[in-house]
C-alpha atoms as a PDB file:
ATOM      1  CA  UNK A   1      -6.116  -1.071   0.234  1.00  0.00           C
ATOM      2  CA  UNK A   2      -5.627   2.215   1.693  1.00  0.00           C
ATOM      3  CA  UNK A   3      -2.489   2.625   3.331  1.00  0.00           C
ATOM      4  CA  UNK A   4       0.739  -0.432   1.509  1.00  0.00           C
ATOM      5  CA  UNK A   5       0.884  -1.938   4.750  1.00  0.00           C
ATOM      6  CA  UNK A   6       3.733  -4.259   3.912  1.00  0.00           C
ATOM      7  CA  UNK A   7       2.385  -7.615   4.965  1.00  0.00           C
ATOM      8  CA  UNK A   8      -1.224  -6.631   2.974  1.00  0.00           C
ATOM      9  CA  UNK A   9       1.509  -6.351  -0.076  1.00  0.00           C
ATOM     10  CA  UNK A  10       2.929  -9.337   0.459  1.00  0.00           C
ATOM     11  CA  UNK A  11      -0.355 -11.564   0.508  1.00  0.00           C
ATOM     12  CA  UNK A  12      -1.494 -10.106  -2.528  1.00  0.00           C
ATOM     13  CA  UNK A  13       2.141 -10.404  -4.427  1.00  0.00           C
ATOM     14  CA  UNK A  14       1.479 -14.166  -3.373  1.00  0.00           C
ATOM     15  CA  UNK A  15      -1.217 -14.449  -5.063  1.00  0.00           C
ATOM     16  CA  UNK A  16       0.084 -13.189  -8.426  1.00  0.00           C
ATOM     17  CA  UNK A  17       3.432 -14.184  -8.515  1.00  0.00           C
ATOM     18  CA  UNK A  18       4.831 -18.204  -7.916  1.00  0.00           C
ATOM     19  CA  UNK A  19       7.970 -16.108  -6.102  1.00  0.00           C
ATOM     20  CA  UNK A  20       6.156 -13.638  -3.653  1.00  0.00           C
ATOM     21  CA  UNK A  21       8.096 -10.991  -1.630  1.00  0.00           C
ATOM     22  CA  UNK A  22       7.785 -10.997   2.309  1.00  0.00           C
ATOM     23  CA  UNK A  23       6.503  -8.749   4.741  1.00  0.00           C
ATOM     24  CA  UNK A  24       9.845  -7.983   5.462  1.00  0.00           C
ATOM     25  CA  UNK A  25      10.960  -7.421   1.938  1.00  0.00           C
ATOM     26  CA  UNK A  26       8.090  -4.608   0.970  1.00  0.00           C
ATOM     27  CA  UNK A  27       9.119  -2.782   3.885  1.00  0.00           C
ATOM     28  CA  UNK A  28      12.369  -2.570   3.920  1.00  0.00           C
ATOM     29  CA  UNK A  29      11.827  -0.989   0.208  1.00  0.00           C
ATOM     30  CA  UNK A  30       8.983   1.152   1.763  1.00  0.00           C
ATOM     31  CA  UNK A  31      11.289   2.548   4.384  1.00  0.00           C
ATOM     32  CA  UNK A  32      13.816   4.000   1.383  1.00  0.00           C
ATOM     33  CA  UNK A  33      13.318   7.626   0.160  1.00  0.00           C
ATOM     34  CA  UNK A  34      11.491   8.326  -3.650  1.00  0.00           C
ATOM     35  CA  UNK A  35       9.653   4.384  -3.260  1.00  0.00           C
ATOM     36  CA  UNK A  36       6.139   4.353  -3.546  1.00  0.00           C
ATOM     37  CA  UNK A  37       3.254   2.375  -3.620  1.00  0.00           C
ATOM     38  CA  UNK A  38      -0.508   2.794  -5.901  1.00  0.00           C
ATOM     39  CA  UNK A  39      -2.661   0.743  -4.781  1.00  0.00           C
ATOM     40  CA  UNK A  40      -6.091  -0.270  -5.054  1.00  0.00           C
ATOM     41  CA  UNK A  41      -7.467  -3.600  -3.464  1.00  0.00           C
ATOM     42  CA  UNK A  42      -7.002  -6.047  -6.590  1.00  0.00           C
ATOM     43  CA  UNK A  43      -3.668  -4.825  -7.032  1.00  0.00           C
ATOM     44  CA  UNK A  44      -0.680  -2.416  -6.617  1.00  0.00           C
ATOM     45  CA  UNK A  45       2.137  -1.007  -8.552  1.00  0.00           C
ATOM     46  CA  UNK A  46       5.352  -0.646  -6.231  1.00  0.00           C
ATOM     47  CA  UNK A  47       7.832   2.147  -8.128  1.00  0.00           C
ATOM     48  CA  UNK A  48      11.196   3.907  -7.155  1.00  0.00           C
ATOM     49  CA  UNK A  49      12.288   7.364  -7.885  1.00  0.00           C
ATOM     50  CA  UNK A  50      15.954   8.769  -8.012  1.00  0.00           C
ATOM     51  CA  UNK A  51      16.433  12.195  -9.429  1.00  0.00           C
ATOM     52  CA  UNK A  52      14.860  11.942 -12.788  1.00  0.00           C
ATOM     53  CA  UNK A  53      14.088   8.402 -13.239  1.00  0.00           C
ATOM     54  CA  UNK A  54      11.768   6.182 -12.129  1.00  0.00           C
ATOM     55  CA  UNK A  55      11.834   2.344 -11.650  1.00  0.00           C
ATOM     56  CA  UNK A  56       8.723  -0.416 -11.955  1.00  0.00           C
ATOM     57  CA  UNK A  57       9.622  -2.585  -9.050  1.00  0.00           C
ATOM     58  CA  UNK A  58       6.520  -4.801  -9.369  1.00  0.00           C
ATOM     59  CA  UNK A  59       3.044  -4.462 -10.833  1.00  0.00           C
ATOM     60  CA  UNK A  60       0.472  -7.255  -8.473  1.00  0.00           C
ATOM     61  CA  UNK A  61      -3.107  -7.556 -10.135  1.00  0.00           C
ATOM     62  CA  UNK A  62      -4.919 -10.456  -8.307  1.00  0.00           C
ATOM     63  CA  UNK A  63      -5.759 -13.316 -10.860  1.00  0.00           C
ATOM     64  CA  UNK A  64      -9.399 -12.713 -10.100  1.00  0.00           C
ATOM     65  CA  UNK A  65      -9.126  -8.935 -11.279  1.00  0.00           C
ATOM     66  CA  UNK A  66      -6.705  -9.561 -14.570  1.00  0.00           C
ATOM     67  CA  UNK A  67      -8.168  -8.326 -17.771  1.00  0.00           C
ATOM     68  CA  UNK A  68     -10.257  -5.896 -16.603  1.00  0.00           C
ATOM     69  CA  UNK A  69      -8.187  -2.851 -17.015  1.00  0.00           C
ATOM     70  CA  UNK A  70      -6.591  -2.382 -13.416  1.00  0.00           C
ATOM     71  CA  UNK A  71      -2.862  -3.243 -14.430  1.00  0.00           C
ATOM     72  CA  UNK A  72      -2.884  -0.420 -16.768  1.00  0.00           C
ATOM     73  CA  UNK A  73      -4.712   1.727 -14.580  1.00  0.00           C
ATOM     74  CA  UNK A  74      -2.022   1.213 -12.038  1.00  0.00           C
ATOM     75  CA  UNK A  75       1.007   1.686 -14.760  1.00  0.00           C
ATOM     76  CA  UNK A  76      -0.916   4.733 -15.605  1.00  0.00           C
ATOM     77  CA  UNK A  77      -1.426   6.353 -11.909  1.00  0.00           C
ATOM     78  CA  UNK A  78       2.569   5.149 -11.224  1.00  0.00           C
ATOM     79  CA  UNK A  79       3.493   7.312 -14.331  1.00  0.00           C
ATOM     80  CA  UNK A  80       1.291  10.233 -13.238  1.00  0.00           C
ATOM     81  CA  UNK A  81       3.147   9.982  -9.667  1.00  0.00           C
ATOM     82  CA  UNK A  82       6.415   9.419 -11.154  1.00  0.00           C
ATOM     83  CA  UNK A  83       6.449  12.326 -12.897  1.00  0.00           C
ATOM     84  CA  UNK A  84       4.814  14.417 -10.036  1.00  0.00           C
ATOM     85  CA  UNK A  85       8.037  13.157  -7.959  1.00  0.00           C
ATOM     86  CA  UNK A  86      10.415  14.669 -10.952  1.00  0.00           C
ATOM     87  CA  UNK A  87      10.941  11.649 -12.937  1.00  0.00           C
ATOM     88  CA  UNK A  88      11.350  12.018 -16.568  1.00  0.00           C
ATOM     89  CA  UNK A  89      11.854   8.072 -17.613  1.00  0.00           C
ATOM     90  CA  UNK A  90      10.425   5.033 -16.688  1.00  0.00           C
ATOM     91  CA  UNK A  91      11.568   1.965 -16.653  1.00  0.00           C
ATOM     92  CA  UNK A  92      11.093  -1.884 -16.054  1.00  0.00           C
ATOM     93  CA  UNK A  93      12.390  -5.319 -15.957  1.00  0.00           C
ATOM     94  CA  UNK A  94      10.105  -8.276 -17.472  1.00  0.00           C
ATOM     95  CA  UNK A  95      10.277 -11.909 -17.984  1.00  0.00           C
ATOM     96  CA  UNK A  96      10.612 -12.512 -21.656  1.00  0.00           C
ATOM     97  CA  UNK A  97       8.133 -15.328 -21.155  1.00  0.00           C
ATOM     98  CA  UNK A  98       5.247 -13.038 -19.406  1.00  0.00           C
ATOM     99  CA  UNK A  99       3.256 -12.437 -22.529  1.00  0.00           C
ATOM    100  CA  UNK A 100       0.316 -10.823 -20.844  1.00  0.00           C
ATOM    101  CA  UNK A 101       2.449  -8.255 -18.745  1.00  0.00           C
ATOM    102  CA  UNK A 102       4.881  -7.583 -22.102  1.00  0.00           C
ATOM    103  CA  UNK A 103       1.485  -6.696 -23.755  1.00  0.00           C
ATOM    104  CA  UNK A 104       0.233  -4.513 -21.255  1.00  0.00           C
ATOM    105  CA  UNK A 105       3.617  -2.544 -21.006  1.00  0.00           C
ATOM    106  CA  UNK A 106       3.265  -2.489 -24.886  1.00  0.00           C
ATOM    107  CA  UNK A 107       0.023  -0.844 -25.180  1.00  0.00           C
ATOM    108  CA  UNK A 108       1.252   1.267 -21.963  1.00  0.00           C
ATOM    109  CA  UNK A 109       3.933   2.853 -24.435  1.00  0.00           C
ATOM    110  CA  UNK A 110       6.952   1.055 -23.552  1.00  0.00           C
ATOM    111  CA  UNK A 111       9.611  -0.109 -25.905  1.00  0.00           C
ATOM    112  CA  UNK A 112      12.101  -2.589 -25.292  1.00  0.00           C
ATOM    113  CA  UNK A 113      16.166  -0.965 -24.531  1.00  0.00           C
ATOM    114  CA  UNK A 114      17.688  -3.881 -23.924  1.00  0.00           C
ATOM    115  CA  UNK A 115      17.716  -7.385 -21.927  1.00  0.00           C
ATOM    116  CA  UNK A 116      19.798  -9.316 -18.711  1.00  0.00           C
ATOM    117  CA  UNK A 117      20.526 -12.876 -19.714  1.00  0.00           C
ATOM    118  CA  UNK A 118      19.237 -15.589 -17.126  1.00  0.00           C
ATOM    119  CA  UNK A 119      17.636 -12.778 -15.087  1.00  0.00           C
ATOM    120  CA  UNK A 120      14.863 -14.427 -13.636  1.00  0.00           C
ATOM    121  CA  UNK A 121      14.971 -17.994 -11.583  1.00  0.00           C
ATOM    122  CA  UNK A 122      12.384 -20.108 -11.604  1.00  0.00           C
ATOM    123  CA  UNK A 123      11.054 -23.050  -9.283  1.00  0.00           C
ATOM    124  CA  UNK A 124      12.713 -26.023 -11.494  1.00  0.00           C
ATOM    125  CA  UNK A 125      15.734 -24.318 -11.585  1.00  0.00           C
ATOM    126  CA  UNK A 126      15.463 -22.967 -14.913  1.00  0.00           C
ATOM    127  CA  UNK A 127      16.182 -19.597 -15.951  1.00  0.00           C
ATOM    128  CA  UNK A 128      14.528 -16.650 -18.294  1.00  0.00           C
ATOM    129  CA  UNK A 129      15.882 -13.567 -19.775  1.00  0.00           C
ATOM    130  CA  UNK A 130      14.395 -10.211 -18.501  1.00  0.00           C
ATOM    131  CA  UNK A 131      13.564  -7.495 -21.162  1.00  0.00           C
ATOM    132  CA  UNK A 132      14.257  -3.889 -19.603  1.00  0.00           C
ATOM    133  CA  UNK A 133      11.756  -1.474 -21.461  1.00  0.00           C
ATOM    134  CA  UNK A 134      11.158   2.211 -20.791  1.00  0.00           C
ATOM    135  CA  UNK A 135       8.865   4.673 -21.576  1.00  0.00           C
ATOM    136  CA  UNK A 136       9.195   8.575 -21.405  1.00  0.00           C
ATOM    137  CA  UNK A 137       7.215  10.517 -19.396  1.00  0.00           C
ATOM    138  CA  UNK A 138       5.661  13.881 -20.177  1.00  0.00           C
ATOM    139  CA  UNK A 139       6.153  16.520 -18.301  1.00  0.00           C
ATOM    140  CA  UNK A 140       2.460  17.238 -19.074  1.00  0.00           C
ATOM    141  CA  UNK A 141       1.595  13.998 -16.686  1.00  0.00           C
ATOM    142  CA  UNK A 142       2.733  16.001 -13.485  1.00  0.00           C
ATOM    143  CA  UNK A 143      -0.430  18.104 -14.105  1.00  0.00           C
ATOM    144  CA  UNK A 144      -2.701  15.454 -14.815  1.00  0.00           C
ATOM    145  CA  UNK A 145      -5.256  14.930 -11.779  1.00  0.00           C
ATOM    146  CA  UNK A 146      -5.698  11.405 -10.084  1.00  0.00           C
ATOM    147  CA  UNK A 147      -8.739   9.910  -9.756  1.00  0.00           C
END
C-alpha cells in the first residue's frame, strides 16, 4: 500500500476488526491536519498529532500477517513519525479484552494511565472497558532513519 487511499484502509480495517471504519470515515480523518497514516500492505497504523502529543487511532495487521512482527514494526515507524512531527507522548485506547494487542503495546513500552468504563460496544450489545496507555517518546527517535 503506497499511498492510504481511504477505501484500501477500510477493506483492510474489515478484515481485522468485527467493527470496520468506512471509506468515508478514514478520509474524513485523513483530510484533518497532524493525521497520518504508515502503511505497508498487511497492515497500517493510522496516528494523530496535536502540538506535542500524538494519538494511536488504529493499528490494522491482516489476520494472515499477525505474529510475524509487522504490528510492532508499524507502532515503531508511527513513533519514529510522531516524534519527527514534534510529538513528545504517545498514546492509545485498547479493549481490555484484546490480549494480543495489550501485549504488543506492552513489549512496545507502553504502560497503562488509566481506563474509560464501557468504552467499547460490541455486536451482542455488550460492552468492554478501554485501557488508555502511553508511552514517551525520545527526542532521539526524530533522528532515527526509516526503513
Amino acid at each position: 500500500m503506497t499511498a492510504p487511499d481511504p477505501h484500501t484502509l477500510a477493506a483492510l480495517h474489515a478484515e481485522a476488526f468485527a467493527a470496520p471504519w468506512s471509506g468515508i470515515e478514514f478520509a474524513d480523518l485523513l483530510s484533518h491536519t497532524g493525521v497520518f497514516v504508515v502503511a505497508e500492505p498487511d497492515g497500517f497504523i493510522l496516528i494523530r498529532v496535536v502540538q506535542d502529543e500524538a494519538e494511536i487511532l488504529t493499528l490494522a495487521v491482516r489476520p494472515s500477517a499477525r505474529r510475524t512482527g509487522l504490528g510492532r514494526r508499524l507502532v515503531e515507524l508511527g513513533a519514529v513519525t510522531a516524534a519527527r512531527a514534534g510529538a513528545s507522548r504517545l498514546f492509545l485506547e485498547v479493549s481490555e479484552d484484546n490480549l494480543a494487542a495489550r501485549a504488543l503495546y506492552d513489549r512496545s513500552g507502553f504502560t497503562q494511565i488509566g481506563s474509560r468504563k464501557a468504552y467499547y460496544a460490541a455486536a451482542d450489545g455488550s460492552r468492554t472497558d478501554a485501557l488508555v496507555m502511553s508511552r514517551d517518546l525520545c527526542v532521539d527517535q526524530a533522528n532515527v532513519p526509516l526503513p
